[in-house]
PDB file of N, CA and C in Angstrom:
ATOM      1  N   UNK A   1       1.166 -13.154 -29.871  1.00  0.00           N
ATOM      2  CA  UNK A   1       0.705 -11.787 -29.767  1.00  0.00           C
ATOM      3  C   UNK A   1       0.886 -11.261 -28.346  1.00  0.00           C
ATOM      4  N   UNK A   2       0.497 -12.057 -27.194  1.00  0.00           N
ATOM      5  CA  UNK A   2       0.342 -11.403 -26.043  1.00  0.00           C
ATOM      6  C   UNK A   2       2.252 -11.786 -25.929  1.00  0.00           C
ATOM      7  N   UNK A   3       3.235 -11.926 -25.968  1.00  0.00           N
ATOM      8  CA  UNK A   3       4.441 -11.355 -25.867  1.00  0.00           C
ATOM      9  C   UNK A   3       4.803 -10.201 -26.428  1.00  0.00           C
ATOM     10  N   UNK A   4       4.503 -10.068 -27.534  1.00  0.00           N
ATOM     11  CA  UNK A   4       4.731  -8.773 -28.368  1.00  0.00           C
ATOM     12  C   UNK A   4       4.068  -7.706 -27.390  1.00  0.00           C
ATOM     13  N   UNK A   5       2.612  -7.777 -26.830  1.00  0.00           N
ATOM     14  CA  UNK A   5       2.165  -6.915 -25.880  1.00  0.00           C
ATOM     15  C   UNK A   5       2.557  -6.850 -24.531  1.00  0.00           C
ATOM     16  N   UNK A   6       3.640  -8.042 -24.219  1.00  0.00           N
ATOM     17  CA  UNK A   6       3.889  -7.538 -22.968  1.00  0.00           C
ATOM     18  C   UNK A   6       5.195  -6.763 -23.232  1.00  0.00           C
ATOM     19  N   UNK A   7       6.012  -6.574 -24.206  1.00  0.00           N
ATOM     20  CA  UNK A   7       6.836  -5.649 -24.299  1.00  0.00           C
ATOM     21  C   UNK A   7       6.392  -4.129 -24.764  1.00  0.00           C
ATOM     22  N   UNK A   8       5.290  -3.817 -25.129  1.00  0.00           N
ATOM     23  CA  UNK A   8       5.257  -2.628 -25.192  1.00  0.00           C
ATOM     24  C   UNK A   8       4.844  -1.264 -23.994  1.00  0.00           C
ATOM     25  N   UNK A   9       5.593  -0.413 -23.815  1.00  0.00           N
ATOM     26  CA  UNK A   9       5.559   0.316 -22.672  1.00  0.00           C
ATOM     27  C   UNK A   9       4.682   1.469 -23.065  1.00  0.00           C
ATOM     28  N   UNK A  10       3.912   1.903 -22.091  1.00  0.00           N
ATOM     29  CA  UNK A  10       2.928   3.096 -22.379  1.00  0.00           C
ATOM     30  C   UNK A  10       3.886   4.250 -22.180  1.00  0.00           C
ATOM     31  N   UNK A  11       3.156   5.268 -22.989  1.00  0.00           N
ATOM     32  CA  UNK A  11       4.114   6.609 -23.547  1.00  0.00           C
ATOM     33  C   UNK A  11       4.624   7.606 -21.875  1.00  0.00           C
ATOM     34  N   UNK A  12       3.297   7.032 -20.768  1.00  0.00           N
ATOM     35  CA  UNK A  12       4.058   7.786 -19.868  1.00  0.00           C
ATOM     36  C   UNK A  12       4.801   6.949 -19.015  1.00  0.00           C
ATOM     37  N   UNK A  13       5.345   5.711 -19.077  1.00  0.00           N
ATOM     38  CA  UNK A  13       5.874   4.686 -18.435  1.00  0.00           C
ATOM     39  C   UNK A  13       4.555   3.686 -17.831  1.00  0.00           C
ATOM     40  N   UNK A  14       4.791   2.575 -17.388  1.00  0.00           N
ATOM     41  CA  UNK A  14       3.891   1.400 -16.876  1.00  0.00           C
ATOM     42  C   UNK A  14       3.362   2.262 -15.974  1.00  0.00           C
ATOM     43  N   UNK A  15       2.181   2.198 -15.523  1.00  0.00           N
ATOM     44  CA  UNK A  15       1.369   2.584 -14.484  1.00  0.00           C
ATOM     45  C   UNK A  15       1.925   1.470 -13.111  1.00  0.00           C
ATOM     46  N   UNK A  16       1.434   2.380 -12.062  1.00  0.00           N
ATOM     47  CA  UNK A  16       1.409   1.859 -10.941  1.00  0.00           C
ATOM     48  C   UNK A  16       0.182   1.921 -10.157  1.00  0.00           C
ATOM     49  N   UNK A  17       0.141   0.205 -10.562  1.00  0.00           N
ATOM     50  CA  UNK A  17      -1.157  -0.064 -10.014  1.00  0.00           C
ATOM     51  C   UNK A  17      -1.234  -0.179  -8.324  1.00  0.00           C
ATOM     52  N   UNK A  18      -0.371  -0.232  -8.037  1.00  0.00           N
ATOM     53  CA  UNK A  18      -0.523  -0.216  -6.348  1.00  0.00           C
ATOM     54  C   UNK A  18      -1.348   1.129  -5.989  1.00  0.00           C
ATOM     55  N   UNK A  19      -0.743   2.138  -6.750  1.00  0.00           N
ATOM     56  CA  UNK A  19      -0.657   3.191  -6.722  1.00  0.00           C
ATOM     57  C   UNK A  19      -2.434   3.905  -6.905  1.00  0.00           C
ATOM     58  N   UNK A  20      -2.492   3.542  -7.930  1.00  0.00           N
ATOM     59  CA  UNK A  20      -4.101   3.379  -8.591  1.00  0.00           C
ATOM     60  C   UNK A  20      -5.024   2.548  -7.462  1.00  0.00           C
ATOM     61  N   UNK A  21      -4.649   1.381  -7.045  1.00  0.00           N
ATOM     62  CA  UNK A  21      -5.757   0.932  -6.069  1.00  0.00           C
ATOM     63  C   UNK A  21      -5.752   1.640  -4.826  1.00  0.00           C
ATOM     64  N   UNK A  22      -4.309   1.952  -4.133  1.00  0.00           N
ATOM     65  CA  UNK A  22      -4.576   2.949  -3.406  1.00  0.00           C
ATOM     66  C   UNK A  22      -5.507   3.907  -3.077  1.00  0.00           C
ATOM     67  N   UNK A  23      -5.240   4.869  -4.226  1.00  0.00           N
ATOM     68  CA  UNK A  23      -6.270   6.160  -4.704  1.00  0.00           C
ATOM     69  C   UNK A  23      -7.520   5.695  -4.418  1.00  0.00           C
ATOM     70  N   UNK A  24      -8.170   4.083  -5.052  1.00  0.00           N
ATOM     71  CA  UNK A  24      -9.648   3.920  -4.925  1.00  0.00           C
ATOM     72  C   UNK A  24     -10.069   3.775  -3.455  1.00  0.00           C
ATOM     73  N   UNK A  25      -9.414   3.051  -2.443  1.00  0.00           N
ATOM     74  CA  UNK A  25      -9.440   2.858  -1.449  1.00  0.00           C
ATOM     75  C   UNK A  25     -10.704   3.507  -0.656  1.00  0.00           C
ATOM     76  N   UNK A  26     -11.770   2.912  -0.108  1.00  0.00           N
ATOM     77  CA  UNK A  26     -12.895   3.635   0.406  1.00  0.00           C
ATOM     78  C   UNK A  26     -13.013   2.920   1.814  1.00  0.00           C
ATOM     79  N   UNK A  27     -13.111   3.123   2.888  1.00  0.00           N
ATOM     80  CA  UNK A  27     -13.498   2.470   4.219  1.00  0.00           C
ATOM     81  C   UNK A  27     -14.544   2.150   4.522  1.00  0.00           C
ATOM     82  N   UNK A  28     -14.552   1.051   4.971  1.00  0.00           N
ATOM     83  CA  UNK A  28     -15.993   0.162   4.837  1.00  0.00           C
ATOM     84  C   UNK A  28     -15.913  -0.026   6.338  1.00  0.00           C
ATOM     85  N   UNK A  29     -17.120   0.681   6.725  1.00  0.00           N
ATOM     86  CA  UNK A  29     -17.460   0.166   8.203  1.00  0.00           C
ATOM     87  C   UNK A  29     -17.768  -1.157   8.577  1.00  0.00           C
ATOM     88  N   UNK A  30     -18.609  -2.105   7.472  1.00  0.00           N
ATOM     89  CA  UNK A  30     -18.599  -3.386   7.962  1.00  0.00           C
ATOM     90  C   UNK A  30     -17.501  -4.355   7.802  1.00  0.00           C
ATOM     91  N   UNK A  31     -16.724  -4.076   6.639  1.00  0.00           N
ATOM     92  CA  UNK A  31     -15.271  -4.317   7.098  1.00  0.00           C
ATOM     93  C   UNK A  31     -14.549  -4.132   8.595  1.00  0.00           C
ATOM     94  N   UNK A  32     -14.787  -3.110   8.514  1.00  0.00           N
ATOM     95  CA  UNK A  32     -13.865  -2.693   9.481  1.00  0.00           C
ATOM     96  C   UNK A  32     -14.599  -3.167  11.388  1.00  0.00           C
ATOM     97  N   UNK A  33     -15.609  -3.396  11.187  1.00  0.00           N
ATOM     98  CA  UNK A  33     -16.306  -4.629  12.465  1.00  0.00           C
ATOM     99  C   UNK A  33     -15.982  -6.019  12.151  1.00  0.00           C
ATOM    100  N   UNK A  34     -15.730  -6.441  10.932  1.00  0.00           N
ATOM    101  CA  UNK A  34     -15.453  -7.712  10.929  1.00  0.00           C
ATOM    102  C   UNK A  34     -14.224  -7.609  10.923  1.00  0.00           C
ATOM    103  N   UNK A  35     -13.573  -6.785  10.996  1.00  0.00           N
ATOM    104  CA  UNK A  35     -11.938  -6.741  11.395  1.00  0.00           C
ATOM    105  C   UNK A  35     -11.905  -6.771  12.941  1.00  0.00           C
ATOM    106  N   UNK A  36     -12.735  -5.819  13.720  1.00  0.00           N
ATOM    107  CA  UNK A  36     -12.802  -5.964  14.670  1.00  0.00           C
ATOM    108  C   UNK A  36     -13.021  -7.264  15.932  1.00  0.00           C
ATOM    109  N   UNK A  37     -13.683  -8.208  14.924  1.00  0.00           N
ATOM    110  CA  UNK A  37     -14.923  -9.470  15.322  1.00  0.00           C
ATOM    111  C   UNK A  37     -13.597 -10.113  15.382  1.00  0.00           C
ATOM    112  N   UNK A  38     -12.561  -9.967  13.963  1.00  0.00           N
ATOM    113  CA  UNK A  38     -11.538 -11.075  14.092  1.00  0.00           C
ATOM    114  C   UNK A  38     -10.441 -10.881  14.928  1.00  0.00           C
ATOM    115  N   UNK A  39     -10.796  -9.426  15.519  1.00  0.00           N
ATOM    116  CA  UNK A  39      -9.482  -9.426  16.922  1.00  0.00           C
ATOM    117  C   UNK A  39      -9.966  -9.857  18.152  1.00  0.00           C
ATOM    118  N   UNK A  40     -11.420  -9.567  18.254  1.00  0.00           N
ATOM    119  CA  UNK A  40     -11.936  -9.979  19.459  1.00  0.00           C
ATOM    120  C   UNK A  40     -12.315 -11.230  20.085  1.00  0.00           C
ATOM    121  N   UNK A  41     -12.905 -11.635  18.817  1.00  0.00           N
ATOM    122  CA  UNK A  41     -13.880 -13.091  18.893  1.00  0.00           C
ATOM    123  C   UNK A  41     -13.296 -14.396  18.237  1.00  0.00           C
ATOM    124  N   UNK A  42     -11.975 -14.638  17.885  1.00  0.00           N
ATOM    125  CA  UNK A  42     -11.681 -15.227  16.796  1.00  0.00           C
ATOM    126  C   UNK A  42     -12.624 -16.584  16.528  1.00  0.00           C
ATOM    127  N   UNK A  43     -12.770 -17.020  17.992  1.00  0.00           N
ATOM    128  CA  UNK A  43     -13.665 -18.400  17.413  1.00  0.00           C
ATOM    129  C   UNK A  43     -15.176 -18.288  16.353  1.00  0.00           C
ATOM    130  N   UNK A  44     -15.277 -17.221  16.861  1.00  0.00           N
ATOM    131  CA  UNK A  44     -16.706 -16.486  16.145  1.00  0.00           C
ATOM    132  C   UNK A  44     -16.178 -16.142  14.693  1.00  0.00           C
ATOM    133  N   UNK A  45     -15.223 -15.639  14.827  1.00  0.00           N
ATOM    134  CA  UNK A  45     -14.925 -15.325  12.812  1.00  0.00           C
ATOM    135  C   UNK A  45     -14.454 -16.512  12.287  1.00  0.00           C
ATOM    136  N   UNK A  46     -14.068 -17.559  13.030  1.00  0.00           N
ATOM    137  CA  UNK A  46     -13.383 -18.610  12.801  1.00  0.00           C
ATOM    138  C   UNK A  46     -14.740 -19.554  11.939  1.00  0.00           C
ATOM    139  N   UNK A  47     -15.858 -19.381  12.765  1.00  0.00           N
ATOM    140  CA  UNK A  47     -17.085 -20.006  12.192  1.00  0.00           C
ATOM    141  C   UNK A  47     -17.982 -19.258  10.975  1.00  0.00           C
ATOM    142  N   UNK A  48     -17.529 -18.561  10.756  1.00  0.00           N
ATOM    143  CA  UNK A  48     -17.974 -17.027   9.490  1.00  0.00           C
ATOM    144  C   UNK A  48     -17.759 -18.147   8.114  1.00  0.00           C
ATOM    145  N   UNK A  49     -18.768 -17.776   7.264  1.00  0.00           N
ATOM    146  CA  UNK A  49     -18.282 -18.333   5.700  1.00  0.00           C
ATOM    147  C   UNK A  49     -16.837 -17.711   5.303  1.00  0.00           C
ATOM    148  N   UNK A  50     -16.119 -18.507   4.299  1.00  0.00           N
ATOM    149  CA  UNK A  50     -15.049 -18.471   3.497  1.00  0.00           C
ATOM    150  C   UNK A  50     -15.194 -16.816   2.712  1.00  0.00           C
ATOM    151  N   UNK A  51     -16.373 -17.212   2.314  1.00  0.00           N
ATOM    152  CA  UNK A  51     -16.146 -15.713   1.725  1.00  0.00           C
ATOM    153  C   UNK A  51     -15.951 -14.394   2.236  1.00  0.00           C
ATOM    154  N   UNK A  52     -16.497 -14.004   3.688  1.00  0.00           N
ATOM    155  CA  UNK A  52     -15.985 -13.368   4.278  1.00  0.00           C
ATOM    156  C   UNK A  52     -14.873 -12.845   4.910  1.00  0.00           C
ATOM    157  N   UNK A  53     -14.405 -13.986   4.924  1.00  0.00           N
ATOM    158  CA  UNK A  53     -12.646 -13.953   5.413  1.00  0.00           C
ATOM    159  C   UNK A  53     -11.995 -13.842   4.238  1.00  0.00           C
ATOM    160  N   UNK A  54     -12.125 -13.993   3.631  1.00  0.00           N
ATOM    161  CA  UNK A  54     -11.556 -13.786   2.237  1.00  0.00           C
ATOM    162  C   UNK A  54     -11.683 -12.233   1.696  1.00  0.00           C
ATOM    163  N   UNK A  55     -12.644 -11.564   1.933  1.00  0.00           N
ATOM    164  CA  UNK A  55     -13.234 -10.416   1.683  1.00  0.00           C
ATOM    165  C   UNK A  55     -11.985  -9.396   2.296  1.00  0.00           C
ATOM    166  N   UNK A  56     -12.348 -10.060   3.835  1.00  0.00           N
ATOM    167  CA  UNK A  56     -11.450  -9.129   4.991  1.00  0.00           C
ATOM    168  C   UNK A  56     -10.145  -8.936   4.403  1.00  0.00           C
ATOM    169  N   UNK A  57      -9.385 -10.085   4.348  1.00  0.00           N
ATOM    170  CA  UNK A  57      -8.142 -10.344   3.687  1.00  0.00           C
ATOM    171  C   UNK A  57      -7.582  -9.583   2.728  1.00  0.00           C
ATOM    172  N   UNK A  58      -8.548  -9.051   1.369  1.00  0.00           N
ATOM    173  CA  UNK A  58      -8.378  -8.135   0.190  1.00  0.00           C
ATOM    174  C   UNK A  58      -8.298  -7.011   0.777  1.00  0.00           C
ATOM    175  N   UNK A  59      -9.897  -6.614   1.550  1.00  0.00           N
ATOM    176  CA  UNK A  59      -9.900  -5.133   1.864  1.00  0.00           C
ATOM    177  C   UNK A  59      -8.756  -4.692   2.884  1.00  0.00           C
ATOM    178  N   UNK A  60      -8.098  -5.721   3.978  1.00  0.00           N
ATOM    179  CA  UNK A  60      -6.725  -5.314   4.941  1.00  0.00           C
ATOM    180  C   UNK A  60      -5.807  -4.872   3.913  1.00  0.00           C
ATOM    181  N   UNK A  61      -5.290  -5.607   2.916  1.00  0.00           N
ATOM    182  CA  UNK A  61      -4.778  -5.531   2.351  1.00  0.00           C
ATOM    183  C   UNK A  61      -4.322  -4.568   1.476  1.00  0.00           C
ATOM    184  N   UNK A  62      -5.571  -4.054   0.535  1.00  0.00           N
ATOM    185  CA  UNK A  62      -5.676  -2.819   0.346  1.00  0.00           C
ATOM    186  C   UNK A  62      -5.730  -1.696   1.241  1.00  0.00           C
ATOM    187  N   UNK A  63      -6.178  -1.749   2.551  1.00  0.00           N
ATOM    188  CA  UNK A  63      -6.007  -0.689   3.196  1.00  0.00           C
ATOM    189  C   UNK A  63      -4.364  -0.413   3.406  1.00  0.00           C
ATOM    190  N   UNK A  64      -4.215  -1.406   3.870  1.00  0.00           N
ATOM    191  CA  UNK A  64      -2.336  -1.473   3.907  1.00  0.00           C
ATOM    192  C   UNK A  64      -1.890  -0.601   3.087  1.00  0.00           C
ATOM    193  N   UNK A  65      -2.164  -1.072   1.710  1.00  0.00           N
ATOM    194  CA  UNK A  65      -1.108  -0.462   0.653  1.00  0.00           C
ATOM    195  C   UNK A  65      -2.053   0.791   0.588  1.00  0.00           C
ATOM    196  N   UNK A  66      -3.023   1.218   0.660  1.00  0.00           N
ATOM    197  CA  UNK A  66      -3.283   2.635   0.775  1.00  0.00           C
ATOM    198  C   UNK A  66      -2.719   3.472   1.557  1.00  0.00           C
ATOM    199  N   UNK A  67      -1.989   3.103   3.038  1.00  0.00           N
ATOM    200  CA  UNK A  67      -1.299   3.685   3.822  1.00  0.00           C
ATOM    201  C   UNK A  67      -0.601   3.881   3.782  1.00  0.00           C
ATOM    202  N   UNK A  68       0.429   2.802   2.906  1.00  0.00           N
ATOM    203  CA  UNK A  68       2.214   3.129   2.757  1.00  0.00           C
ATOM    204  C   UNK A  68       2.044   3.889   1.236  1.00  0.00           C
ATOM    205  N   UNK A  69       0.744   4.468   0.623  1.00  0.00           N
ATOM    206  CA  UNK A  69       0.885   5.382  -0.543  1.00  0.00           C
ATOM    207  C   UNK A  69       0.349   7.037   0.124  1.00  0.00           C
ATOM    208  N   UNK A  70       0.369   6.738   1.593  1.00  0.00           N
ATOM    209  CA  UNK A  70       0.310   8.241   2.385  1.00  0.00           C
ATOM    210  C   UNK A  70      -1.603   8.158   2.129  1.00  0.00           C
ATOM    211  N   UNK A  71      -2.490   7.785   2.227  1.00  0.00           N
ATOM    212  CA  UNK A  71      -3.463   7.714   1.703  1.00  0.00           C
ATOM    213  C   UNK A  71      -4.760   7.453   2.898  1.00  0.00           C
ATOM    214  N   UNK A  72      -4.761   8.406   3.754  1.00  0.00           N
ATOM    215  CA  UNK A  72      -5.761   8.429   4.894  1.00  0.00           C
ATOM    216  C   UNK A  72      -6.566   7.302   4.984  1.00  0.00           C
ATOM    217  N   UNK A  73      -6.483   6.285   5.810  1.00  0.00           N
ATOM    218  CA  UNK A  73      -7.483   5.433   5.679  1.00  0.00           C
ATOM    219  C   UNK A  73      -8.539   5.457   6.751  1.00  0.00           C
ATOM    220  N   UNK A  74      -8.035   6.207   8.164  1.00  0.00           N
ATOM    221  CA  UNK A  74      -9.028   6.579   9.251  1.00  0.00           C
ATOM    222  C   UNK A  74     -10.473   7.359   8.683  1.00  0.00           C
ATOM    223  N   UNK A  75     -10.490   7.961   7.940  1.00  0.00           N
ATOM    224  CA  UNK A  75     -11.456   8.600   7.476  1.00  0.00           C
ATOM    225  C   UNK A  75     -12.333   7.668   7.046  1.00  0.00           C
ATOM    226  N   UNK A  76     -13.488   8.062   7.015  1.00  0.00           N
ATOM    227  CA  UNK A  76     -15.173   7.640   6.923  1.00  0.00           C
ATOM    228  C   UNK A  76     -15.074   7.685   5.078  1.00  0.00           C
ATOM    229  N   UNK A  77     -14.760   8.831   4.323  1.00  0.00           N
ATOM    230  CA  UNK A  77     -15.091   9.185   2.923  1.00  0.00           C
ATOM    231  C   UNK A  77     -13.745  10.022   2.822  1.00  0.00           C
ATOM    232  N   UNK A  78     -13.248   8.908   1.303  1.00  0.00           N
ATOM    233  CA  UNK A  78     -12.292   9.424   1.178  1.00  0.00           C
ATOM    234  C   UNK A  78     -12.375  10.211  -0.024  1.00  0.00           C
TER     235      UNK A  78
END
């Protein structure tokens, strides 16, 4: 079954999900200090739980691709 569903195409073509997470994209100030922490301090983020760095990692990430979809990320509320 799930082959049969991966061939079927939606009526307005496949979505683009880059595209879609983009759009959600919201700026997180404490992100964006623990982005900071990891340029400044590395030994200090270096000692941070896994999950945090991990966190950072998604949200860079997504900010990224929010940027190359033209998608303001300096802003507070998007």
């Amino acid at each position: 079954m799930s082959d049969t569903l991966g061939r079927v195409s939606f009526l307005d073509g496949f979505p683009d999900k880059d595209r879609m997470r983009a759009e959600e994209f919201e700026r997180d100030e404490c992100m964006e200090e623990l982005a900071t922490l990891c340029d400044s301090r590395p030994e200090v983020f270096d000692r941070m739980g896994t999950t945090a760095r991990i966190g950072l990692g998604y949200y860079e990430n997504d900010k990224k691709n929010a940027a190359a979809h033209g998608v303001d990320v300096t802003k507070e509320s998007n």
